[in-house]
PDB file of N, CA and C in Angstrom:
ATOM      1  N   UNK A   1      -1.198 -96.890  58.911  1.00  0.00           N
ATOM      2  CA  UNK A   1      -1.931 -97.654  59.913  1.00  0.00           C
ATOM      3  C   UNK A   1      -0.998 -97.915  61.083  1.00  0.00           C
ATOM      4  N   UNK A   2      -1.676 -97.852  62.383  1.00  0.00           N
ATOM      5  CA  UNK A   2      -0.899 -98.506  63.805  1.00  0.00           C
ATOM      6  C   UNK A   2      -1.192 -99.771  63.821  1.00  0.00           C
ATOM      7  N   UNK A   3      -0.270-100.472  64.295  1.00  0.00           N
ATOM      8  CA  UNK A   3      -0.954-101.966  64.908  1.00  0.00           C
ATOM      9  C   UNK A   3      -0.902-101.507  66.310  1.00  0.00           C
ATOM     10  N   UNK A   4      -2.109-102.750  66.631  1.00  0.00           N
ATOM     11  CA  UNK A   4      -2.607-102.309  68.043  1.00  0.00           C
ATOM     12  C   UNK A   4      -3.023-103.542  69.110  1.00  0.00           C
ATOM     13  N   UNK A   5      -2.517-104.602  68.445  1.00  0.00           N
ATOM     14  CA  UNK A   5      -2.752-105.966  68.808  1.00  0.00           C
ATOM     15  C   UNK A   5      -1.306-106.873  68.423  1.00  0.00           C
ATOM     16  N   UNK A   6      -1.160-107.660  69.302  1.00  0.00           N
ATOM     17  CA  UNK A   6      -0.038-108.570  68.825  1.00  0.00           C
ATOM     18  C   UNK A   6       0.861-108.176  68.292  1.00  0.00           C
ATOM     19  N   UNK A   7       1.887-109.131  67.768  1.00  0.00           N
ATOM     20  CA  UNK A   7       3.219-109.041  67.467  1.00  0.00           C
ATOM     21  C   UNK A   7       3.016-107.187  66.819  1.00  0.00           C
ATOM     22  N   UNK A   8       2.301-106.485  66.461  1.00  0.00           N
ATOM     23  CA  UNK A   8       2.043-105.370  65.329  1.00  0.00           C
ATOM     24  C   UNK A   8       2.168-104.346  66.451  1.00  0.00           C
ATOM     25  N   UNK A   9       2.004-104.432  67.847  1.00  0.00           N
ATOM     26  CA  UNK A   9       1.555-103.177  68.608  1.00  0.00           C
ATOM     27  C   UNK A   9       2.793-102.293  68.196  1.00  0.00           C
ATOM     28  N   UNK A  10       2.074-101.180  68.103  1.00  0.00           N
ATOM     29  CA  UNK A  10       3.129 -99.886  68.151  1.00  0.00           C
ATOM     30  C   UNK A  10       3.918-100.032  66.339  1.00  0.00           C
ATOM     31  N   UNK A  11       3.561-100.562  65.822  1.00  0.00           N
ATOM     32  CA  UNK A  11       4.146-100.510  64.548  1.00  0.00           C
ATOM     33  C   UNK A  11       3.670 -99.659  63.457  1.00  0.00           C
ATOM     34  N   UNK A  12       3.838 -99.239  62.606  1.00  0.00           N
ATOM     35  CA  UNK A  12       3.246 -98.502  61.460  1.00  0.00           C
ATOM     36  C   UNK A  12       3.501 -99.197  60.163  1.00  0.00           C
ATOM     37  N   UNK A  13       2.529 -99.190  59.545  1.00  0.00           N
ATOM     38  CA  UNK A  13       2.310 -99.360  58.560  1.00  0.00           C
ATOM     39  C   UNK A  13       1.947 -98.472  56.888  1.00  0.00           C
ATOM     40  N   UNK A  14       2.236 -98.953  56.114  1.00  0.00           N
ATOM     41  CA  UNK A  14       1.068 -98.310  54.844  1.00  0.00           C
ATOM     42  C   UNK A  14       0.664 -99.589  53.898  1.00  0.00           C
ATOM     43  N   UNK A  15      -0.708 -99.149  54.047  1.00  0.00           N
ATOM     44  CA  UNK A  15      -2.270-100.107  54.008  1.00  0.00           C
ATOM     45  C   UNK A  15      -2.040 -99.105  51.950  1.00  0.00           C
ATOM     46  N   UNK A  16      -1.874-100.182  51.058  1.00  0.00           N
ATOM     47  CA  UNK A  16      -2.239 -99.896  49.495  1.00  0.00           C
ATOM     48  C   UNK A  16      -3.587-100.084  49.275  1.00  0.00           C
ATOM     49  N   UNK A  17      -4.686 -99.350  49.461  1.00  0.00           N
ATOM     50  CA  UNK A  17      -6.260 -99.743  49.187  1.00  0.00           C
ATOM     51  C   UNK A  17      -6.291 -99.901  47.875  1.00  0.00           C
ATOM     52  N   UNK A  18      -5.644 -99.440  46.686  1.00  0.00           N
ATOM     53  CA  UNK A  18      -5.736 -99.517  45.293  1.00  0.00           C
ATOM     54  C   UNK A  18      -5.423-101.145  45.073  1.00  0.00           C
ATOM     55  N   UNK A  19      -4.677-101.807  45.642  1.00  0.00           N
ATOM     56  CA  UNK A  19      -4.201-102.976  45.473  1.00  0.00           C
ATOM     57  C   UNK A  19      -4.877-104.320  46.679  1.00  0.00           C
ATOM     58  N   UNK A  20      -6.409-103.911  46.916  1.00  0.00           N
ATOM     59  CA  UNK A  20      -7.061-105.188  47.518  1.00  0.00           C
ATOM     60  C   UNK A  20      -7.454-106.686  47.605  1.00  0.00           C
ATOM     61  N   UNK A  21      -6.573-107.611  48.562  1.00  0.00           N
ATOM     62  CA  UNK A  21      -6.533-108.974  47.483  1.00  0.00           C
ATOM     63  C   UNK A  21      -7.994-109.627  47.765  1.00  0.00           C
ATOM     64  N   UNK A  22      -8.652-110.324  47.547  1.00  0.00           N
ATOM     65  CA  UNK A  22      -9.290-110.992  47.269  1.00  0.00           C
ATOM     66  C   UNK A  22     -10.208-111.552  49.058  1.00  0.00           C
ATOM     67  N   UNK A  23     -11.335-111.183  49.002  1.00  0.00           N
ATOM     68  CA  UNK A  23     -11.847-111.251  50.218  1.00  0.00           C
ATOM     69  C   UNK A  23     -11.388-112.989  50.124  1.00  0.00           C
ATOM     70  N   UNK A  24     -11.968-113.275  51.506  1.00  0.00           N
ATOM     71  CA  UNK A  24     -11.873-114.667  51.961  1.00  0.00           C
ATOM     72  C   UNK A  24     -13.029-115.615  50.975  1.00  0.00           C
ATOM     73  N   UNK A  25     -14.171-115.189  51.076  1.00  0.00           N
ATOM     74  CA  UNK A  25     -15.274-115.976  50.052  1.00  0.00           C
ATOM     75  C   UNK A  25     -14.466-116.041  49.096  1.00  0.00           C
ATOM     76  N   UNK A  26     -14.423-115.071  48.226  1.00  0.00           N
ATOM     77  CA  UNK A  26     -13.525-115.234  46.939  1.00  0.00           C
ATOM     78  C   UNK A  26     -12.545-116.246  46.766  1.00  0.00           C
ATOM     79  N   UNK A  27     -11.771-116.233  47.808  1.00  0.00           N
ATOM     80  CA  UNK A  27     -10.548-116.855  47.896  1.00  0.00           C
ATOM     81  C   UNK A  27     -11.088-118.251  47.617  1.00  0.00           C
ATOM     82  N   UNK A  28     -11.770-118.619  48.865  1.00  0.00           N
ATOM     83  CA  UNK A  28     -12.099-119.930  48.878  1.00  0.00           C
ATOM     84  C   UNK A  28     -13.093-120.707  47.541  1.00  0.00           C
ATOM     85  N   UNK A  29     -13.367-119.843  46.483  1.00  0.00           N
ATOM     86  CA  UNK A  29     -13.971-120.102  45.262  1.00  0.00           C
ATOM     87  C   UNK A  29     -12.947-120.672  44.651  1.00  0.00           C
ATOM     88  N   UNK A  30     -11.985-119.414  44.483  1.00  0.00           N
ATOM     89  CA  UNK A  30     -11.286-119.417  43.441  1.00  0.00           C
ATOM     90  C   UNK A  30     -10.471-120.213  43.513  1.00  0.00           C
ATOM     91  N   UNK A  31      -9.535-120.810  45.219  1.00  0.00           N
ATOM     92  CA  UNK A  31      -8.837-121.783  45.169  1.00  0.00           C
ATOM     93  C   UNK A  31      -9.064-123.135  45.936  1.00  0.00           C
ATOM     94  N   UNK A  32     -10.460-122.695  46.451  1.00  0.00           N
ATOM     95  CA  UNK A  32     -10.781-124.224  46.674  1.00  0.00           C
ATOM     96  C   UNK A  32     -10.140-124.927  48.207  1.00  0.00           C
ATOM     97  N   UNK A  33      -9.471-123.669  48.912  1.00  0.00           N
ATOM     98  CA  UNK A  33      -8.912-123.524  50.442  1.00  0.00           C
ATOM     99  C   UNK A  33      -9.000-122.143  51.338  1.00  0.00           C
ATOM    100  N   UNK A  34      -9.124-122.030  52.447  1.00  0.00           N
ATOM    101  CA  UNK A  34      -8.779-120.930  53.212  1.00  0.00           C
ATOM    102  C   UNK A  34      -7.785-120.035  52.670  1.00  0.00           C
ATOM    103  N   UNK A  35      -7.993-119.117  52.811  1.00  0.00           N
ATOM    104  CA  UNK A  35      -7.089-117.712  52.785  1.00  0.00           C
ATOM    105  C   UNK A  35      -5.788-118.020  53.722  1.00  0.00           C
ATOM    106  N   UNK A  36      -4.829-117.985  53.381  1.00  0.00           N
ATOM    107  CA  UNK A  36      -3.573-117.921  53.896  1.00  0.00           C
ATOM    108  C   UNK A  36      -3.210-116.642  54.913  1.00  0.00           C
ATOM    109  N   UNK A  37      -2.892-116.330  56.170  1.00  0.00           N
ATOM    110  CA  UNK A  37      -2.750-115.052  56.640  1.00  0.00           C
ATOM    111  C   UNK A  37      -2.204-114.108  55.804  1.00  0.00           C
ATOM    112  N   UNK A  38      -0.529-114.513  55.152  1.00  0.00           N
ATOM    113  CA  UNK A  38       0.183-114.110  54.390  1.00  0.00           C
ATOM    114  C   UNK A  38      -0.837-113.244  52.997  1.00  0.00           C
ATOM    115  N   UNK A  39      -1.338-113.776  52.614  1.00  0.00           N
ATOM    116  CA  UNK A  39      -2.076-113.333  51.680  1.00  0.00           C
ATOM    117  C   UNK A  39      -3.148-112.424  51.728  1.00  0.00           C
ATOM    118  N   UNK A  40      -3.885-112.435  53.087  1.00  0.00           N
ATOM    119  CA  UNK A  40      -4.705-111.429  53.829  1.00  0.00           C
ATOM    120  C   UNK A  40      -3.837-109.868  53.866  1.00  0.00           C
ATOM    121  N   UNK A  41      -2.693-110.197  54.393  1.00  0.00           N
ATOM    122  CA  UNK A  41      -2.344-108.575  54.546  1.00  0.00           C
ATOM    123  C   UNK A  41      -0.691-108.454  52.471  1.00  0.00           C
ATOM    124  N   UNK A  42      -1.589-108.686  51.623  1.00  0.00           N
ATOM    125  CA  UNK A  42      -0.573-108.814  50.889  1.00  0.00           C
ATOM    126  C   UNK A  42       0.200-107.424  50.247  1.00  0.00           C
ATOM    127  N   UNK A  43      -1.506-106.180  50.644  1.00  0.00           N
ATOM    128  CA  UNK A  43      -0.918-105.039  50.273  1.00  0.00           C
ATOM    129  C   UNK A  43      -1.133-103.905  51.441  1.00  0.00           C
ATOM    130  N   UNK A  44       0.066-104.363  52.797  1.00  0.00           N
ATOM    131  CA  UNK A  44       0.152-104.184  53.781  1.00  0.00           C
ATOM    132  C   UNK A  44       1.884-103.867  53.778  1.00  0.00           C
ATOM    133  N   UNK A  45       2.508-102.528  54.164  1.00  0.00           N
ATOM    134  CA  UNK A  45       4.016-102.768  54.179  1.00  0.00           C
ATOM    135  C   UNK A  45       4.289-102.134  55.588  1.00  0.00           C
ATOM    136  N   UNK A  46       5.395-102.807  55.994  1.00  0.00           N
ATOM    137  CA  UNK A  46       5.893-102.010  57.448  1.00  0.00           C
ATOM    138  C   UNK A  46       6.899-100.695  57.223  1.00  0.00           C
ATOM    139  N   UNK A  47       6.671-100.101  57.684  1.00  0.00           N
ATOM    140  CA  UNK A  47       6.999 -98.903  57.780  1.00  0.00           C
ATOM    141  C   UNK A  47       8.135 -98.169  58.471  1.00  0.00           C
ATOM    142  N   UNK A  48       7.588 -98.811  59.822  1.00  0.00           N
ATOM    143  CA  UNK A  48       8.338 -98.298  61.080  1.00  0.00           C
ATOM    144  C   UNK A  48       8.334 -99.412  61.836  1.00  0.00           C
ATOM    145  N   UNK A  49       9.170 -99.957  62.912  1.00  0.00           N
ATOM    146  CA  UNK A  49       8.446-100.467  64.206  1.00  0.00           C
ATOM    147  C   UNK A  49       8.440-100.121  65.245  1.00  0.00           C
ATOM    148  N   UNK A  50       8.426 -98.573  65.327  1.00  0.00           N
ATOM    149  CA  UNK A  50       7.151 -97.612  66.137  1.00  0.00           C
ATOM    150  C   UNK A  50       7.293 -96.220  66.034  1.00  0.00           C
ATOM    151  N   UNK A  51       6.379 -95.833  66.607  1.00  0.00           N
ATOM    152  CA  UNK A  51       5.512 -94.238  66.160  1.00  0.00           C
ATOM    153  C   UNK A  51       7.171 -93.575  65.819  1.00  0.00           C
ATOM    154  N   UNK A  52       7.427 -93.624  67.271  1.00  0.00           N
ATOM    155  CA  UNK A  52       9.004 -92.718  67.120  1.00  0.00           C
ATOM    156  C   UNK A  52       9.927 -93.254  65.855  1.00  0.00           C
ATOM    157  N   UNK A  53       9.977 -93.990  65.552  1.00  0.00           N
ATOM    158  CA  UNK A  53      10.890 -94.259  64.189  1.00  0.00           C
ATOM    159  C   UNK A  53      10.310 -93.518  63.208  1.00  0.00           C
ATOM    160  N   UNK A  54       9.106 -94.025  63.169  1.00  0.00           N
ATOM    161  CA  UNK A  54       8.097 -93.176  62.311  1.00  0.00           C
ATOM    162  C   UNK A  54       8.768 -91.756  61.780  1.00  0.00           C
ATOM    163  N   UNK A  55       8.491 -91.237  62.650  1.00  0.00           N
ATOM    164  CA  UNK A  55       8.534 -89.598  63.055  1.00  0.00           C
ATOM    165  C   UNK A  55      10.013 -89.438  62.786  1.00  0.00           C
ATOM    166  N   UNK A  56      10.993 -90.162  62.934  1.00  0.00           N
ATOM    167  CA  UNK A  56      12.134 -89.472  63.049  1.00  0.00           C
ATOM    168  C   UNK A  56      12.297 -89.605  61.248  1.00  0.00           C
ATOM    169  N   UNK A  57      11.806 -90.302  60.665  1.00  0.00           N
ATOM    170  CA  UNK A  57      12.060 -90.843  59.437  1.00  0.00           C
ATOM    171  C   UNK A  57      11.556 -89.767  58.367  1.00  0.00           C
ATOM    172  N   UNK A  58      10.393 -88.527  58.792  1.00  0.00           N
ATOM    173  CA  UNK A  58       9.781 -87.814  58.019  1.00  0.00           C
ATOM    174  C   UNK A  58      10.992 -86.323  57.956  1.00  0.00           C
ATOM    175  N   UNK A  59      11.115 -86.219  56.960  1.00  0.00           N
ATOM    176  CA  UNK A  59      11.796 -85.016  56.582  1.00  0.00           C
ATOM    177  C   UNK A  59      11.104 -83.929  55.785  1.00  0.00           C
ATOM    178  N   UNK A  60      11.416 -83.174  55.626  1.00  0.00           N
ATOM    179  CA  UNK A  60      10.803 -81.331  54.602  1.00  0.00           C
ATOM    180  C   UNK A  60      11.393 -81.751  53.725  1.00  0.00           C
ATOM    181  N   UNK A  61      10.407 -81.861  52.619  1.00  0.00           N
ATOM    182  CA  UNK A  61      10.543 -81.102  51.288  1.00  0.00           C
ATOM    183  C   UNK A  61      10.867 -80.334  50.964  1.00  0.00           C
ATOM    184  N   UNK A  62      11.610 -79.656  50.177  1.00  0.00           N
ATOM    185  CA  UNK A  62      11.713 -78.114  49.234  1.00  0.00           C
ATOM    186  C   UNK A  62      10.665 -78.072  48.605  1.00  0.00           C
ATOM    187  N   UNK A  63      10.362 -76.571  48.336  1.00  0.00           N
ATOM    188  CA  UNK A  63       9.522 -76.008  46.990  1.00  0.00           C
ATOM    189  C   UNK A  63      10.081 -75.826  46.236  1.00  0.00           C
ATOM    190  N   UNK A  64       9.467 -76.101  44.786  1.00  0.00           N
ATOM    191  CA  UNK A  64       9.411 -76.499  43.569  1.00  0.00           C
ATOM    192  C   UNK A  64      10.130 -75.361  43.354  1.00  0.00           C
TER     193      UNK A  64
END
């Protein structure tokens, strides 16, 4: 993922969809308060902080 807003512009990310926390309704069931930001992006990691780091960071593989 890019961020494309705020402190995130130009950053990269990788977004874990296997590991989704708990919508906001949920949240507020289960603990009885708002969703914490922190906890919104919990399976969210930074990557890069920007495209060009990104890119310089990808290297070739060998075949097997």
């Amino acid at each position: 993922c890019l961020g494309i807003a705020g402190d995130d512009v130009g950053k990269v990310f990788y977004w874990d969809m296997s590991n989704e926390p708990l919508d906001e309704e949920t949240y507020l069931e289960d603990f009885g308060e708002p969703m914490p930001a922190e906890a919104k992006r919990q399976n969210v990691y930074l990557v890069a902080n920007s495209f060009d780091e990104f890119l310089n960071q990808l290297v070739l593989g060998s075949e097997p």
